[in-house]
PDB file of N, CA and C in Angstrom:
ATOM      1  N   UNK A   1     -43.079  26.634 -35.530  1.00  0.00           N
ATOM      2  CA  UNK A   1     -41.955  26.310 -34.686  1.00  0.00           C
ATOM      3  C   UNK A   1     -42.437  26.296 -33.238  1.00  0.00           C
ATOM      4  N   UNK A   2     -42.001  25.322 -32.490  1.00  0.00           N
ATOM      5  CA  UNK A   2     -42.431  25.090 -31.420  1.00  0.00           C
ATOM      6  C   UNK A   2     -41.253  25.375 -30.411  1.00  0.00           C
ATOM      7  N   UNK A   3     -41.935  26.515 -29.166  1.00  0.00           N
ATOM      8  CA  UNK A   3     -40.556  26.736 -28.261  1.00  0.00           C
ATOM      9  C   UNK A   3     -40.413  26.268 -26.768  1.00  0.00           C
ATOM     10  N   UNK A   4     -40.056  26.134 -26.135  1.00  0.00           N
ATOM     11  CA  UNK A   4     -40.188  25.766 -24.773  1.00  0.00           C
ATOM     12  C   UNK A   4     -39.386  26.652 -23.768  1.00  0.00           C
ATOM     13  N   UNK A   5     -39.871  27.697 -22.657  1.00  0.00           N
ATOM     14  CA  UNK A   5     -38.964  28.695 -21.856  1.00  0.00           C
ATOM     15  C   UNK A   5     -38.932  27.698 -21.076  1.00  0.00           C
ATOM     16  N   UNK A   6     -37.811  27.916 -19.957  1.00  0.00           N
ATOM     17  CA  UNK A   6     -37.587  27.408 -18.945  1.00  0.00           C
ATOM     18  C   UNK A   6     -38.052  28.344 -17.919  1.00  0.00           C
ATOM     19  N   UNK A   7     -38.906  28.464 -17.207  1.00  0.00           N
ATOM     20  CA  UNK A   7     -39.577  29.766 -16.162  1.00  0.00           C
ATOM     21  C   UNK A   7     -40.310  29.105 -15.019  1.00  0.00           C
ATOM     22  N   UNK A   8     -40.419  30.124 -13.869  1.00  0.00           N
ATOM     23  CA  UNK A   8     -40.668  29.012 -12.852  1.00  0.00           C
ATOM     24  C   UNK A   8     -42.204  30.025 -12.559  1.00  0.00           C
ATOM     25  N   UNK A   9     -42.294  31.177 -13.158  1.00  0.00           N
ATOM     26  CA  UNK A   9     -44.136  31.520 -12.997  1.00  0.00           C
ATOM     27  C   UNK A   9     -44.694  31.710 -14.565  1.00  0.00           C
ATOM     28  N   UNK A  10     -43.736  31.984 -15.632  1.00  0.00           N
ATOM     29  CA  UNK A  10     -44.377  32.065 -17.582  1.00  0.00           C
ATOM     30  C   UNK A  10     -44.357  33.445 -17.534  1.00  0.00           C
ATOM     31  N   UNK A  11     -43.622  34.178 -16.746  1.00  0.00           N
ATOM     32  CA  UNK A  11     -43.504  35.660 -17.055  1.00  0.00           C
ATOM     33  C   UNK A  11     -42.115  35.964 -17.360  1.00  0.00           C
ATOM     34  N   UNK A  12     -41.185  35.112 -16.336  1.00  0.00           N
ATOM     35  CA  UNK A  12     -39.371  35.737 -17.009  1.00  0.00           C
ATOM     36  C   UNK A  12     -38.818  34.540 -17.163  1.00  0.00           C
ATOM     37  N   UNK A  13     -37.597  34.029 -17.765  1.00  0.00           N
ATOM     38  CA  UNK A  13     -36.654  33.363 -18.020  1.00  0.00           C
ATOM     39  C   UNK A  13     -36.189  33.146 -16.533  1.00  0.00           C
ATOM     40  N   UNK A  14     -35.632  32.261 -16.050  1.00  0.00           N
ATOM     41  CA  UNK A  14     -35.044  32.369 -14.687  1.00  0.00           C
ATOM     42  C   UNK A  14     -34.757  30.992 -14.273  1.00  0.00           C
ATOM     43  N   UNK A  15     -34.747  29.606 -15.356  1.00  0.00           N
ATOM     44  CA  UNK A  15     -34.619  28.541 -14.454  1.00  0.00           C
ATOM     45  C   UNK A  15     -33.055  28.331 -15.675  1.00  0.00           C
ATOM     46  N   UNK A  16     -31.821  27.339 -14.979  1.00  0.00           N
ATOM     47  CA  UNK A  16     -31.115  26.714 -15.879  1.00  0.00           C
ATOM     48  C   UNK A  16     -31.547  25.547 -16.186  1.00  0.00           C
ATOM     49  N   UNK A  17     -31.115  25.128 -17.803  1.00  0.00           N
ATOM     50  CA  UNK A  17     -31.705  24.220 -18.658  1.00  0.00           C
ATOM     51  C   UNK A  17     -31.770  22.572 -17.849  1.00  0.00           C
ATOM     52  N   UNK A  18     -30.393  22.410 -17.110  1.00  0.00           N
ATOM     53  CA  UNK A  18     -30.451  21.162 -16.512  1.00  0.00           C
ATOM     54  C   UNK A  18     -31.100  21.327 -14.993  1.00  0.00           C
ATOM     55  N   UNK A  19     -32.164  22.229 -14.856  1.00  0.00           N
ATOM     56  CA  UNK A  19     -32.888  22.194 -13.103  1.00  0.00           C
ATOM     57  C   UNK A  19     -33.906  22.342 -13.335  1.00  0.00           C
ATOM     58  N   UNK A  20     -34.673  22.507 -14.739  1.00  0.00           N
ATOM     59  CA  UNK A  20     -36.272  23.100 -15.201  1.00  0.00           C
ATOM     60  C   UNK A  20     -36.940  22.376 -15.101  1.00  0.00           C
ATOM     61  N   UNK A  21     -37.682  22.531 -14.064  1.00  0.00           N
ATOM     62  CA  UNK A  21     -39.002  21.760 -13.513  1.00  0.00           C
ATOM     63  C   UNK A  21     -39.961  22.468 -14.188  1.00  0.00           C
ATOM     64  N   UNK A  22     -40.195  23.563 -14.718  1.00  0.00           N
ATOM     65  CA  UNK A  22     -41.254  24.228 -15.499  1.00  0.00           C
ATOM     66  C   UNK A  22     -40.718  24.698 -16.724  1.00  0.00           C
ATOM     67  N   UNK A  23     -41.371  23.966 -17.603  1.00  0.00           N
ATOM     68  CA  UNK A  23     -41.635  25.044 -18.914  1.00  0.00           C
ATOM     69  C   UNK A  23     -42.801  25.359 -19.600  1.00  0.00           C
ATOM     70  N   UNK A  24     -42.801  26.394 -20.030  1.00  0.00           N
ATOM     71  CA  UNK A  24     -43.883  26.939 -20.812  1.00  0.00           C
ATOM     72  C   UNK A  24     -43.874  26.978 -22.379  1.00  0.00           C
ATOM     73  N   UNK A  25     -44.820  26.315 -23.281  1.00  0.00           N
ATOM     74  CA  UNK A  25     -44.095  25.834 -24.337  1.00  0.00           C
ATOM     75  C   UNK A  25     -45.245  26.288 -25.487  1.00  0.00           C
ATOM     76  N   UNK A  26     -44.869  27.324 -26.451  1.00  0.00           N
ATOM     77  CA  UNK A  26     -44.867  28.305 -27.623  1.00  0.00           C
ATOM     78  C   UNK A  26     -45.167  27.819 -28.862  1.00  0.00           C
ATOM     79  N   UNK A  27     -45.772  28.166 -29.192  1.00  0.00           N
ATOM     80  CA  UNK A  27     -46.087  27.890 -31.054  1.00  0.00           C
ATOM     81  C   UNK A  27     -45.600  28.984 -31.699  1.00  0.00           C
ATOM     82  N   UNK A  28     -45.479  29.145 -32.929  1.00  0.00           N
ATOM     83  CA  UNK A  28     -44.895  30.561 -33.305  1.00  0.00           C
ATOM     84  C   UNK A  28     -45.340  30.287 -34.950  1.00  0.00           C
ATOM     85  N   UNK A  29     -46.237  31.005 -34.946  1.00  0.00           N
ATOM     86  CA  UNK A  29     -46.958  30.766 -36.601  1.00  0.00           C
ATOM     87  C   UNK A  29     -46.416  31.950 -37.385  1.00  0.00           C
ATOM     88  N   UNK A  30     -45.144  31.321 -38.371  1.00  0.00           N
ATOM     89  CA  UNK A  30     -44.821  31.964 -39.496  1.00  0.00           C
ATOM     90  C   UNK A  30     -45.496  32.868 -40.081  1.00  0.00           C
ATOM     91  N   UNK A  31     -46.169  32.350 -40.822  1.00  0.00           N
ATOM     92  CA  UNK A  31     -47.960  33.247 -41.614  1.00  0.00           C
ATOM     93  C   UNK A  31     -48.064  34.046 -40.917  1.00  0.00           C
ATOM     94  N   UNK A  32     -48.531  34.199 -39.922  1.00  0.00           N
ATOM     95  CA  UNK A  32     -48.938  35.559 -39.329  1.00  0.00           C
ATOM     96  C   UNK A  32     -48.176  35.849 -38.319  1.00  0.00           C
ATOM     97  N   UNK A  33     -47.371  35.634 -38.157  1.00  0.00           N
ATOM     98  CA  UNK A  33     -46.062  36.449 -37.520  1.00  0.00           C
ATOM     99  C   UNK A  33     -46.673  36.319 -35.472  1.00  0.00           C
ATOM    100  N   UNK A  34     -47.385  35.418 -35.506  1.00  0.00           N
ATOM    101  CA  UNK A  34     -47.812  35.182 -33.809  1.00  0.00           C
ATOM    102  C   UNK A  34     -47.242  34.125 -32.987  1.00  0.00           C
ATOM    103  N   UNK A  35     -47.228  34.627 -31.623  1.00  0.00           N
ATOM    104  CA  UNK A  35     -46.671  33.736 -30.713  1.00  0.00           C
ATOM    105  C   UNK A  35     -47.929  33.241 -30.153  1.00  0.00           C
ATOM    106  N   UNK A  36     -48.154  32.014 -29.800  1.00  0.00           N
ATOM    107  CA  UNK A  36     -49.448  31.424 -29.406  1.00  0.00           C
ATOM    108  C   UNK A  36     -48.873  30.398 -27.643  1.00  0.00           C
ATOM    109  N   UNK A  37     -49.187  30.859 -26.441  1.00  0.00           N
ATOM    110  CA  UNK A  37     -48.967  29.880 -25.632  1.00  0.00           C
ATOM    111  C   UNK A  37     -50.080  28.719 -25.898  1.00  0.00           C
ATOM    112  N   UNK A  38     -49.133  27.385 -25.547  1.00  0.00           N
ATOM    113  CA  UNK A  38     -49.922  26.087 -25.937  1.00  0.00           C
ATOM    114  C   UNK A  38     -49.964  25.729 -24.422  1.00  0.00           C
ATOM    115  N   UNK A  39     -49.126  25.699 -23.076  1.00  0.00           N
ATOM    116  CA  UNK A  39     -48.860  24.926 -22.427  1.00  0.00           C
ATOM    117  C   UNK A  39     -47.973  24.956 -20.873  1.00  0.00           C
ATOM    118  N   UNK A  40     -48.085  24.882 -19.947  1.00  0.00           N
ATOM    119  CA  UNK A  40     -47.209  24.162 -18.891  1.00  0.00           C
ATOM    120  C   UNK A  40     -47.377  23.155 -18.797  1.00  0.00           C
ATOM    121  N   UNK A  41     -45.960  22.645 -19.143  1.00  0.00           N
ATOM    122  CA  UNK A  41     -44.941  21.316 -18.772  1.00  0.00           C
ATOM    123  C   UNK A  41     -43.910  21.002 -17.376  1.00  0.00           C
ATOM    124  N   UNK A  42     -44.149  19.963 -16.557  1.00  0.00           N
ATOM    125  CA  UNK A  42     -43.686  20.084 -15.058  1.00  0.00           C
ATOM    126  C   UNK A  42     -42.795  19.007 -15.641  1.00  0.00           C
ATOM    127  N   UNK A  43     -41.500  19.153 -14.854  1.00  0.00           N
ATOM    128  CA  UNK A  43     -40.727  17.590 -14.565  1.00  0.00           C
ATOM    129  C   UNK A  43     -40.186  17.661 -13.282  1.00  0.00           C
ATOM    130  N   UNK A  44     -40.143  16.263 -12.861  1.00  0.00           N
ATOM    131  CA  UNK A  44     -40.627  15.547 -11.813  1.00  0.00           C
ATOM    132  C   UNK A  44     -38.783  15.880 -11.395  1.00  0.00           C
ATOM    133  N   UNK A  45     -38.725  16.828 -10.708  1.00  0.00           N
ATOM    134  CA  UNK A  45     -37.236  16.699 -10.429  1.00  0.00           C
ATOM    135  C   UNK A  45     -36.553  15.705  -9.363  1.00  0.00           C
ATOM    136  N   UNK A  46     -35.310  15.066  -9.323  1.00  0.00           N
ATOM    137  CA  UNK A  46     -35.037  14.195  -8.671  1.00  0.00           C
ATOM    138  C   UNK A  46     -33.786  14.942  -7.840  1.00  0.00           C
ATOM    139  N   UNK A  47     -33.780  15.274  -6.515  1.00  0.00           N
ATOM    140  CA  UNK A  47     -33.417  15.741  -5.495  1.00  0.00           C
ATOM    141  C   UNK A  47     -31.689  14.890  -5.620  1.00  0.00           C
ATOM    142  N   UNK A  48     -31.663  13.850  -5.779  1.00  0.00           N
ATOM    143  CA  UNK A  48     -30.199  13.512  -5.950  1.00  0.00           C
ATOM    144  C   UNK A  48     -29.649  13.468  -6.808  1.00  0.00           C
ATOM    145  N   UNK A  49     -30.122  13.736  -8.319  1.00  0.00           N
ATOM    146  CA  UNK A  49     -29.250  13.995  -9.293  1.00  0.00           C
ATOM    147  C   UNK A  49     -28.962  15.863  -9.588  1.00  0.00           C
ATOM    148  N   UNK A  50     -28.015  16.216 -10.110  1.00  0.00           N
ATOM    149  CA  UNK A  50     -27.620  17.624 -10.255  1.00  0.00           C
ATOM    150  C   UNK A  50     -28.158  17.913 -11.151  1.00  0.00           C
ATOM    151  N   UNK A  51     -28.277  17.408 -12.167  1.00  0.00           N
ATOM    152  CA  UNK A  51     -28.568  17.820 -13.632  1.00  0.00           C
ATOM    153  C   UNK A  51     -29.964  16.512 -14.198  1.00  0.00           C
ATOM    154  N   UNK A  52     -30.950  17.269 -15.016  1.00  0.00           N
ATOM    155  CA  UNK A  52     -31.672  16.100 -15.223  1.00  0.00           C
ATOM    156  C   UNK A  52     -32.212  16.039 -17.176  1.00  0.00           C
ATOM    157  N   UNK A  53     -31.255  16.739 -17.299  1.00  0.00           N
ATOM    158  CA  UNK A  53     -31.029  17.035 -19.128  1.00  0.00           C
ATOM    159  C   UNK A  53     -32.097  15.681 -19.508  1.00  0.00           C
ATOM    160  N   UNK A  54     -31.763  14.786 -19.386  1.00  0.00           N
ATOM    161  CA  UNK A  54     -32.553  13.824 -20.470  1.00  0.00           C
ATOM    162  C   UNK A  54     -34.385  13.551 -19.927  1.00  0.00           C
ATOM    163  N   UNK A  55     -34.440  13.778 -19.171  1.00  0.00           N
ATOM    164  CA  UNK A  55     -35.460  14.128 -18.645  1.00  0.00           C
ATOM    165  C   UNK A  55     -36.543  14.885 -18.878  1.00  0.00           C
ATOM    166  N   UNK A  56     -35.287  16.310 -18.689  1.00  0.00           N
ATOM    167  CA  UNK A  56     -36.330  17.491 -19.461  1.00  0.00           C
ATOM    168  C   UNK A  56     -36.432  17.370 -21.431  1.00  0.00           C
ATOM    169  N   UNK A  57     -35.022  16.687 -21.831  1.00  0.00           N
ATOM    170  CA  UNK A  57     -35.621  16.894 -23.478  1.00  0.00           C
ATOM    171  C   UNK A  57     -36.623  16.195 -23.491  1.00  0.00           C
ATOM    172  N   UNK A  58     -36.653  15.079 -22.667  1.00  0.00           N
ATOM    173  CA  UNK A  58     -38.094  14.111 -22.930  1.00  0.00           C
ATOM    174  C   UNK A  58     -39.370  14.717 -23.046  1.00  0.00           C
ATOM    175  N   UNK A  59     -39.444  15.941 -22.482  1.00  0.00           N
ATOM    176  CA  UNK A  59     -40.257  16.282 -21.724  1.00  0.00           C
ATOM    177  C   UNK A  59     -40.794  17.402 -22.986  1.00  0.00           C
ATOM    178  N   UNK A  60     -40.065  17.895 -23.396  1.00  0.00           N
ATOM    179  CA  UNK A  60     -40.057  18.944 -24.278  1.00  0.00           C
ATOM    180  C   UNK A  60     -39.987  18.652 -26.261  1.00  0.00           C
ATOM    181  N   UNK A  61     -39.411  17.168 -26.069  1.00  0.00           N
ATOM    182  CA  UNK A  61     -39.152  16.251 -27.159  1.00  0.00           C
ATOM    183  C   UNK A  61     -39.855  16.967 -28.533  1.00  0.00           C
ATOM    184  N   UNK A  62     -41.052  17.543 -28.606  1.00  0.00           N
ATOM    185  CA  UNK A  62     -41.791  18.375 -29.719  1.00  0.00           C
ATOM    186  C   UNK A  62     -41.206  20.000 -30.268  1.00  0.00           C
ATOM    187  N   UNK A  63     -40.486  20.654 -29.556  1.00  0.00           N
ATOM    188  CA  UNK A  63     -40.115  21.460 -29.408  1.00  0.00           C
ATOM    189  C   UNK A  63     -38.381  21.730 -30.309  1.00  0.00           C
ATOM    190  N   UNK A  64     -38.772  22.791 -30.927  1.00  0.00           N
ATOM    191  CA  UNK A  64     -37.721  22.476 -32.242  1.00  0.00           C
ATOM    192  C   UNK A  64     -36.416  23.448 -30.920  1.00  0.00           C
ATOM    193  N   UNK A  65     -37.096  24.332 -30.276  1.00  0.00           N
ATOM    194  CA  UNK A  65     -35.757  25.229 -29.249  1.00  0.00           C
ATOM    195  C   UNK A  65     -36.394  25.598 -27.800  1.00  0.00           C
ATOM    196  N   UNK A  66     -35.085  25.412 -27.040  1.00  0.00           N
ATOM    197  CA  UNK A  66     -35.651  25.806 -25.942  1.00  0.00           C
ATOM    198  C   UNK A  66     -34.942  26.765 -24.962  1.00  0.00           C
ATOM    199  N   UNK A  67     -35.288  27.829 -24.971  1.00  0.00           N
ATOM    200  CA  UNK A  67     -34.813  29.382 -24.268  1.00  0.00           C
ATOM    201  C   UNK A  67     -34.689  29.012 -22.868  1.00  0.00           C
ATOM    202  N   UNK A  68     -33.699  29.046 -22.064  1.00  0.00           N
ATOM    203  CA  UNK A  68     -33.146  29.060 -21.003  1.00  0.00           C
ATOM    204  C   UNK A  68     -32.384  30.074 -20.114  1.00  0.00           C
ATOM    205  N   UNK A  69     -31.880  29.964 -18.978  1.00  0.00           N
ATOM    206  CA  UNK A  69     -31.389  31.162 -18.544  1.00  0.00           C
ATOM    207  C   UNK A  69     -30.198  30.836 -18.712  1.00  0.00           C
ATOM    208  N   UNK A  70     -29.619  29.642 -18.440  1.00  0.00           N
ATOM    209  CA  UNK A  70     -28.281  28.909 -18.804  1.00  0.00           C
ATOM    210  C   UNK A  70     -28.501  27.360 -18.821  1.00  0.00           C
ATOM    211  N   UNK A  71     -27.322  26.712 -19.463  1.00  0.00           N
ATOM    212  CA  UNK A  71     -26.930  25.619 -19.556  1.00  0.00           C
ATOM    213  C   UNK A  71     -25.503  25.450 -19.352  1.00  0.00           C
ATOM    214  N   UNK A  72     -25.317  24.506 -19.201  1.00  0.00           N
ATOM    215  CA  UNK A  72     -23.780  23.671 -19.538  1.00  0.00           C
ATOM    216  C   UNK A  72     -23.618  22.709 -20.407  1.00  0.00           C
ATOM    217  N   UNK A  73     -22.570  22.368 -20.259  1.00  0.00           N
ATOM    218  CA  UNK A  73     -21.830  21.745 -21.450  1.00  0.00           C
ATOM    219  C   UNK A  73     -22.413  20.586 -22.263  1.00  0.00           C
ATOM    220  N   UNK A  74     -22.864  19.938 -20.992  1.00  0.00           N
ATOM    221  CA  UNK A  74     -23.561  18.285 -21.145  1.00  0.00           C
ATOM    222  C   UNK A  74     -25.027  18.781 -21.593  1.00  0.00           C
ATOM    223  N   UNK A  75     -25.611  19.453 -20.920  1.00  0.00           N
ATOM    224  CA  UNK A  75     -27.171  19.650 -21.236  1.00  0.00           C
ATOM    225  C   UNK A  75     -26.739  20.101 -23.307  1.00  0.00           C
ATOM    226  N   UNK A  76     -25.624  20.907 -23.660  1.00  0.00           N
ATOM    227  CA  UNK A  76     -25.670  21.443 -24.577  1.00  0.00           C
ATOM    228  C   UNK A  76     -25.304  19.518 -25.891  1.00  0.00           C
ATOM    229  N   UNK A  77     -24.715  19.019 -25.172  1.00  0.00           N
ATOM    230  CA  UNK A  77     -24.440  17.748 -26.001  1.00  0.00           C
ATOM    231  C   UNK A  77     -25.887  17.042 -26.007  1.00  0.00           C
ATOM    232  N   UNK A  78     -26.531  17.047 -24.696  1.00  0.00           N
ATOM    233  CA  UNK A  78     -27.884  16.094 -24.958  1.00  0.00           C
ATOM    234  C   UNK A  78     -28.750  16.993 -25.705  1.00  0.00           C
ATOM    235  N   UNK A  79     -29.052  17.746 -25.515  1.00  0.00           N
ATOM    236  CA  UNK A  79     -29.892  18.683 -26.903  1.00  0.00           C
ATOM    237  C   UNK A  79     -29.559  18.776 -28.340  1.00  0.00           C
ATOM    238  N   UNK A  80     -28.602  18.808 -28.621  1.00  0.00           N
ATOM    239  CA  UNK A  80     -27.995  18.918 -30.200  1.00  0.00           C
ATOM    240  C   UNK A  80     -28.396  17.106 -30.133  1.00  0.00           C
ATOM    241  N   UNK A  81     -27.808  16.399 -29.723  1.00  0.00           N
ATOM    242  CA  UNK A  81     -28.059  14.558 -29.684  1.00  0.00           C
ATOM    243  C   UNK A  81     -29.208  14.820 -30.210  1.00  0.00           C
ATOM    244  N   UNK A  82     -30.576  15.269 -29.143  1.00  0.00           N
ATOM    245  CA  UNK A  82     -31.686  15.040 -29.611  1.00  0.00           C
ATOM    246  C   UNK A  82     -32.364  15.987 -30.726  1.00  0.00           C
ATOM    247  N   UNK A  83     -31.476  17.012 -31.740  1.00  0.00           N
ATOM    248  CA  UNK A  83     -32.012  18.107 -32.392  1.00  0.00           C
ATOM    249  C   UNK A  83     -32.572  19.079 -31.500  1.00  0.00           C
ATOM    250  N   UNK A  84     -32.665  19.664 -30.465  1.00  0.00           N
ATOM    251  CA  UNK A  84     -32.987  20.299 -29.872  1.00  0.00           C
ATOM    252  C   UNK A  84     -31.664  22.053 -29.491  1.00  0.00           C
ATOM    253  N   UNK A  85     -32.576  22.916 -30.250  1.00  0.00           N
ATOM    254  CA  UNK A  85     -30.873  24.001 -30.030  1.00  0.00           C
ATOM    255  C   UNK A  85     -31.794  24.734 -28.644  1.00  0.00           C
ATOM    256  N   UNK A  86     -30.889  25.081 -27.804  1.00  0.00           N
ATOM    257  CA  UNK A  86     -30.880  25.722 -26.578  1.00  0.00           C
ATOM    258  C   UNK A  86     -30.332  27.629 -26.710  1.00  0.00           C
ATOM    259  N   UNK A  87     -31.049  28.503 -26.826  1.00  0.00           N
ATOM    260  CA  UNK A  87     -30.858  29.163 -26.329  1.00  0.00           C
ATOM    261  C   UNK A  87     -30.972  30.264 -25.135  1.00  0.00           C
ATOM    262  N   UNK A  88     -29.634  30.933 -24.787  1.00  0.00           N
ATOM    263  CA  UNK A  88     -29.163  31.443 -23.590  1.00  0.00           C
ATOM    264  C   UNK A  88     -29.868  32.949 -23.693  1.00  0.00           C
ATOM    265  N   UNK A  89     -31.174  33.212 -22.551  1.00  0.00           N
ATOM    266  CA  UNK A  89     -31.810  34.366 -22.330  1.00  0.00           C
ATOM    267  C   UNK A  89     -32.256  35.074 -20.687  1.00  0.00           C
ATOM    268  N   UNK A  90     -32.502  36.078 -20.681  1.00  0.00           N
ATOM    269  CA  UNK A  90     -33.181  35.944 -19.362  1.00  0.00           C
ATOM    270  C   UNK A  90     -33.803  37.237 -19.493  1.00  0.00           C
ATOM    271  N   UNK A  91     -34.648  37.658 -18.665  1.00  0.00           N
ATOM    272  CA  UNK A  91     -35.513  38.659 -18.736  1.00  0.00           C
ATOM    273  C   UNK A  91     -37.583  37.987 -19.215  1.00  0.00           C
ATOM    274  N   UNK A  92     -38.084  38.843 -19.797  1.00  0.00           N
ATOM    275  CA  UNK A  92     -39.083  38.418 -19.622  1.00  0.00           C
ATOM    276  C   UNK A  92     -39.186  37.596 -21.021  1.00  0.00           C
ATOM    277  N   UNK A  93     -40.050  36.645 -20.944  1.00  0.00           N
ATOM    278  CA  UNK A  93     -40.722  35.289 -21.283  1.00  0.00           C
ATOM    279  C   UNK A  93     -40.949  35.877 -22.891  1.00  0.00           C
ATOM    280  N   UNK A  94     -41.869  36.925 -22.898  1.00  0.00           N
ATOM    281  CA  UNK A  94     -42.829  37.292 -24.440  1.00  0.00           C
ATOM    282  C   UNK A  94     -41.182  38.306 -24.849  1.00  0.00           C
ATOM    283  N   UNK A  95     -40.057  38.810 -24.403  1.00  0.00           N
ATOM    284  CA  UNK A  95     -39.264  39.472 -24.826  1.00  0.00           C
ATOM    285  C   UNK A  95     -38.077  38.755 -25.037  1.00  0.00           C
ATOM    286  N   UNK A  96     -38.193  37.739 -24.626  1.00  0.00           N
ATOM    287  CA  UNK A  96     -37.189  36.651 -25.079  1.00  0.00           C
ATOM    288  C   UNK A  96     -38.005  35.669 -25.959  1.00  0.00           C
ATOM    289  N   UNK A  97     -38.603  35.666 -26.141  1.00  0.00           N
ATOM    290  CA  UNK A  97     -39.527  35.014 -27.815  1.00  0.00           C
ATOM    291  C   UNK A  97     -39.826  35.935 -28.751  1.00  0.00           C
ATOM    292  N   UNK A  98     -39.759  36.891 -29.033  1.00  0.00           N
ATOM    293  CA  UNK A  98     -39.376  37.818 -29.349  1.00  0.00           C
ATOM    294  C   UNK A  98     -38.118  37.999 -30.654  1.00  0.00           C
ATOM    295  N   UNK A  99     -37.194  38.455 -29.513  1.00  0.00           N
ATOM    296  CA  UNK A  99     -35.655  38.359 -29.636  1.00  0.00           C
ATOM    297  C   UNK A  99     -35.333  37.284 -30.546  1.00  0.00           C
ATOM    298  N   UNK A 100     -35.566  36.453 -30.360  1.00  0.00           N
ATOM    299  CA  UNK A 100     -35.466  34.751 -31.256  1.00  0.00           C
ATOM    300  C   UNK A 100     -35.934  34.740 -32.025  1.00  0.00           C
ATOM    301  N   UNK A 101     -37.477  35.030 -32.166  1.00  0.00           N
ATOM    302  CA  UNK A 101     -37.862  35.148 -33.605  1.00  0.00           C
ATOM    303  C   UNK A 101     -37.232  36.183 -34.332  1.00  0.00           C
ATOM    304  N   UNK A 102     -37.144  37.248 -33.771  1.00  0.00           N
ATOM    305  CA  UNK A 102     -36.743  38.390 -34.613  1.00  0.00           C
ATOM    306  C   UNK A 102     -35.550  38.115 -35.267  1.00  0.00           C
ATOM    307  N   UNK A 103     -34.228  37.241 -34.355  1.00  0.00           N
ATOM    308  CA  UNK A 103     -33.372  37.127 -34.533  1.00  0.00           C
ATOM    309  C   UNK A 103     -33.231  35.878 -36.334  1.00  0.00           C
ATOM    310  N   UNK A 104     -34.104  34.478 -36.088  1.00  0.00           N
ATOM    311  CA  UNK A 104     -34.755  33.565 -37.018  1.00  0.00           C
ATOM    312  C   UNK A 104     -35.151  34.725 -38.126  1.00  0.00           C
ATOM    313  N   UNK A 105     -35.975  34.910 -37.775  1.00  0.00           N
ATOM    314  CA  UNK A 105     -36.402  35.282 -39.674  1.00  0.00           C
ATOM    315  C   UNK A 105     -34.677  37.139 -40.177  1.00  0.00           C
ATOM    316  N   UNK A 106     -34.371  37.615 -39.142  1.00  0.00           N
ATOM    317  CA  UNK A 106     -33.069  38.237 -39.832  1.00  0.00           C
ATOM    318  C   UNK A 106     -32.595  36.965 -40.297  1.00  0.00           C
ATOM    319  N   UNK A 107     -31.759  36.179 -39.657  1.00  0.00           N
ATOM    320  CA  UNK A 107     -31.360  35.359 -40.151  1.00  0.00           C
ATOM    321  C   UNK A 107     -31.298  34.675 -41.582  1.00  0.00           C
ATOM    322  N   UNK A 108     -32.472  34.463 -41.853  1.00  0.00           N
ATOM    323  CA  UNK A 108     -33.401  33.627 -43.302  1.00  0.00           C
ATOM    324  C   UNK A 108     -32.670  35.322 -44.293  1.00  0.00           C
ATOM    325  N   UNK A 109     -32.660  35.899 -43.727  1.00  0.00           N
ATOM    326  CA  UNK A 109     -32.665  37.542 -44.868  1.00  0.00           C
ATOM    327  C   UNK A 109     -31.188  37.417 -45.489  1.00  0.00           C
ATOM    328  N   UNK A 110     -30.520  37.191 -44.580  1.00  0.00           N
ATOM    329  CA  UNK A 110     -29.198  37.392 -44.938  1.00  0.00           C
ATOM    330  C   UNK A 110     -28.543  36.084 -46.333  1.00  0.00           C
ATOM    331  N   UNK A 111     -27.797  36.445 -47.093  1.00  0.00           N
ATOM    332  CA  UNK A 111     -27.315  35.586 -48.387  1.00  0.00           C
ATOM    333  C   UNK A 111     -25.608  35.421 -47.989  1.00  0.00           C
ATOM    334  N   UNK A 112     -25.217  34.446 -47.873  1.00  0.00           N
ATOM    335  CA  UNK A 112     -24.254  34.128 -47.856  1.00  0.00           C
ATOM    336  C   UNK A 112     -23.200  33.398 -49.306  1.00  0.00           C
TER     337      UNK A 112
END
């Protein structure tokens, strides 16, 4: 599974999903239960638009989720559009990948 933070140095969570000029973007190998950094990813932000959602999924397009500090409404419609789920974190980078995985495989445990 491939993740993408939104962070503006790859140590804490701290950018919102539609202003992320930086992300830092995660492998996460099942099998052995590791987080692997692959990457910084820049986008080219454009000073007159507010929001640049399609931009950044472009940008991130490989990436099955992408951990943010926030989003809104629209960034949350262009991500699901493109399969992309967004989740809402902040604090540090390796403790919010973490959290997600930990949260993913509880998940898989539970029988409904």
């Amino acid at each position: 599974m491939r993740i993408a933070v939104a962070s503006t140095n790859g140590e804490n969570v701290d950018l919102h999903f539609g202003k992320a000029h930086s992300l830092y973007v995660y492998e996460y190998n099942e099998e052995k239960d590791e987080i692997n950094f692959l990457e910084q990813r820049t986008v080219e932000i454009e000073v007159d638009m507010k929001h640049q959602n399609p931009k950044i999924i472009k940008t991130i397009e490989d990436c099955e989720v992408a951990i943010c500090e926030e989003f809104g409404p629209k960034a949350a419609i262009f991500a699901e559009d493109a399969g992309l789920k967004l989740v809402r974190d902040e604090g540090s980078v390796e403790e919010a990948l973490r959290k997600y995985i930990d949260h993913v495989n509880f998940m898989k445990n539970i029988k409904i």
